[in-house]
Structure formats: structure tokens, C-alpha cells
C-alpha atoms as a PDB file:
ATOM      1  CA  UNK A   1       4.562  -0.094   4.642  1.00  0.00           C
ATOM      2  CA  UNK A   2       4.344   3.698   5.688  1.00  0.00           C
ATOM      3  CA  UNK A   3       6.860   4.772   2.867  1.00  0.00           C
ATOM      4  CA  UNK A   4       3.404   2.896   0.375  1.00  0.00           C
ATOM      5  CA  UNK A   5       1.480   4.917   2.382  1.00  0.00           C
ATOM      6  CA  UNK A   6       3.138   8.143   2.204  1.00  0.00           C
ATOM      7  CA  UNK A   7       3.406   7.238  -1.703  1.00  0.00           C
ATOM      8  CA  UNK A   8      -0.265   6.519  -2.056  1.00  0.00           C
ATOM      9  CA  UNK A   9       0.555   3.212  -2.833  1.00  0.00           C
ATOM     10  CA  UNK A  10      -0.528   0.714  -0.092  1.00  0.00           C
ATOM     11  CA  UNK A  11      -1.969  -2.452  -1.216  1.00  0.00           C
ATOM     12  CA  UNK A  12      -2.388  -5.113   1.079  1.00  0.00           C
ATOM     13  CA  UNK A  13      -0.904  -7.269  -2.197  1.00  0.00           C
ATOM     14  CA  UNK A  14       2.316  -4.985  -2.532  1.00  0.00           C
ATOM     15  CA  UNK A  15       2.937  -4.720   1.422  1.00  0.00           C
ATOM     16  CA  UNK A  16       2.950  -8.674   1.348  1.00  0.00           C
ATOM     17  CA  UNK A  17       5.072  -9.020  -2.031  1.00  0.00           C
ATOM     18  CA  UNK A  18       7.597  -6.478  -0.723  1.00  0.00           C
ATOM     19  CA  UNK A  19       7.759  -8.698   2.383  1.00  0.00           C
ATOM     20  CA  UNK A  20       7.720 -12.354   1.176  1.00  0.00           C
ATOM     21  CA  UNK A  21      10.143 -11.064  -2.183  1.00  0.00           C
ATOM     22  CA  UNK A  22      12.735  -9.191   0.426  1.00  0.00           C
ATOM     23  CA  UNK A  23      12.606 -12.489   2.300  1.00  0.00           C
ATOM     24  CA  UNK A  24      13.184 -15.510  -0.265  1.00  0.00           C
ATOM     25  CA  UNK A  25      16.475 -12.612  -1.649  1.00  0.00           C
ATOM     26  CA  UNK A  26      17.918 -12.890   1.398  1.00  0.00           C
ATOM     27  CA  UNK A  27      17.564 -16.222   2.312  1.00  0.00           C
ATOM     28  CA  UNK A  28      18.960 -17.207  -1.070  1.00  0.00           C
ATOM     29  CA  UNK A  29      21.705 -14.926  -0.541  1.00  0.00           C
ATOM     30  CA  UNK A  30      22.703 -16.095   2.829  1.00  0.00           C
ATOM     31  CA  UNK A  31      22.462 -19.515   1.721  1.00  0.00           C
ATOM     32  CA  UNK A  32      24.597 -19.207  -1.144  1.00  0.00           C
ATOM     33  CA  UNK A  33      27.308 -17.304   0.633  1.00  0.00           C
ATOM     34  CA  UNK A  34      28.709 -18.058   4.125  1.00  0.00           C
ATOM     35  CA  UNK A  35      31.541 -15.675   4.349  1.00  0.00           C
ATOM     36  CA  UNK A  36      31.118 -12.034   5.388  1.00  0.00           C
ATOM     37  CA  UNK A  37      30.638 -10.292   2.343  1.00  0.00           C
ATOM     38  CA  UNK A  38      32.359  -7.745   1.352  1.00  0.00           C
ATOM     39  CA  UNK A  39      30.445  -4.468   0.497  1.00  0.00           C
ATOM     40  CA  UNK A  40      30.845  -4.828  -3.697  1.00  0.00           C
ATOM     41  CA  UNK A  41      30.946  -8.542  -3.422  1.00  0.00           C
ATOM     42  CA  UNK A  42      28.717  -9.897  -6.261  1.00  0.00           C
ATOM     43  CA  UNK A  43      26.085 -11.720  -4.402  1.00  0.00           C
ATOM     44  CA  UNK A  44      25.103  -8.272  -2.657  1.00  0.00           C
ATOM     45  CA  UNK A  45      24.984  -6.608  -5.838  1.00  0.00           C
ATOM     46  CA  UNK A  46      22.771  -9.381  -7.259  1.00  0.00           C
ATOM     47  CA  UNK A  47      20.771  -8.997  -3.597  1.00  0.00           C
ATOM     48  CA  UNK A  48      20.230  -5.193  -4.284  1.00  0.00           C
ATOM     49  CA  UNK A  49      19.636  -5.177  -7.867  1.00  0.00           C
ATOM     50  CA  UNK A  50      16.659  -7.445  -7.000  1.00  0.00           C
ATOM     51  CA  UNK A  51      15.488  -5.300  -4.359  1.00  0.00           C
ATOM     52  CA  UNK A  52      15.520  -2.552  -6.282  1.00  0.00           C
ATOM     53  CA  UNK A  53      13.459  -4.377  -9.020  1.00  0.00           C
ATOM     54  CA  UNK A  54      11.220  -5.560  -6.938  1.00  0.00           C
ATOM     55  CA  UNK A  55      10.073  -1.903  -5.394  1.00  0.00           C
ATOM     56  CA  UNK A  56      10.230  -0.726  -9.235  1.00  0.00           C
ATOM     57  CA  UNK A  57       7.481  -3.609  -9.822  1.00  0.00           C
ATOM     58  CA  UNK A  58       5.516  -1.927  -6.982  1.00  0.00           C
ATOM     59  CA  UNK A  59       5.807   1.817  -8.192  1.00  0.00           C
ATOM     60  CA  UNK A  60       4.602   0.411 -11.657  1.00  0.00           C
ATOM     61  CA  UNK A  61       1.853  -1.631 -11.007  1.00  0.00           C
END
């Protein structure tokens, strides 16, 4: 929330899709795996690529 702010872009709608979106990634990751990853194991690849989406969604819109 303060790096929206500092951006100029706080929204109650993008502080809460940032929040529930980071949340269901995770959780699907964590399900899916149950080893300890490894740093360039695909799943966390997958997990940041989809973070990274989702903050471009917020920069956009």
C-alpha cells in the first residue's frame, strides 16, 4: 500500500486486488508443491510471473 501511494496509485480496489491476488498465488503454490523449492524451480517462476502480472494490471489500470 505505501509503494501505491508513493506511485499515486492507491485505490482502495487495487490495495485489495494486490492483497486477495498475492494470496490465492500462494496458496495455490503451496498447495501444489510440498517440497522446499528450489530457487528456479518452476512453480516459483509460475508464482512470480503472476505477481509480476498482477502489479502490471495495477500500473495499467
Amino acid at each position: 500500500m505505501p509503494g501505491l501511494c508513493l506511485l499515486g496509485l492507491f485505490a482502495p480496489w487495487k490495495a485489495s486486488f494486490l492483497f486477495v491476488t498475492h494470496a490465492v498465488i500462494d496458496f495455490v503454490k503451496m498447495s501444489q508443491t510440498h517440497d522446499n523449492l528450489k530457487l528456479f524451480h518452476v512453480a516459483n517462476i509460475i508464482d512470480q510471473l503472476l505477481h509480476f502480472l498482477t502489479v502490471v494490471i495495477v500500473f495499467i489500470a
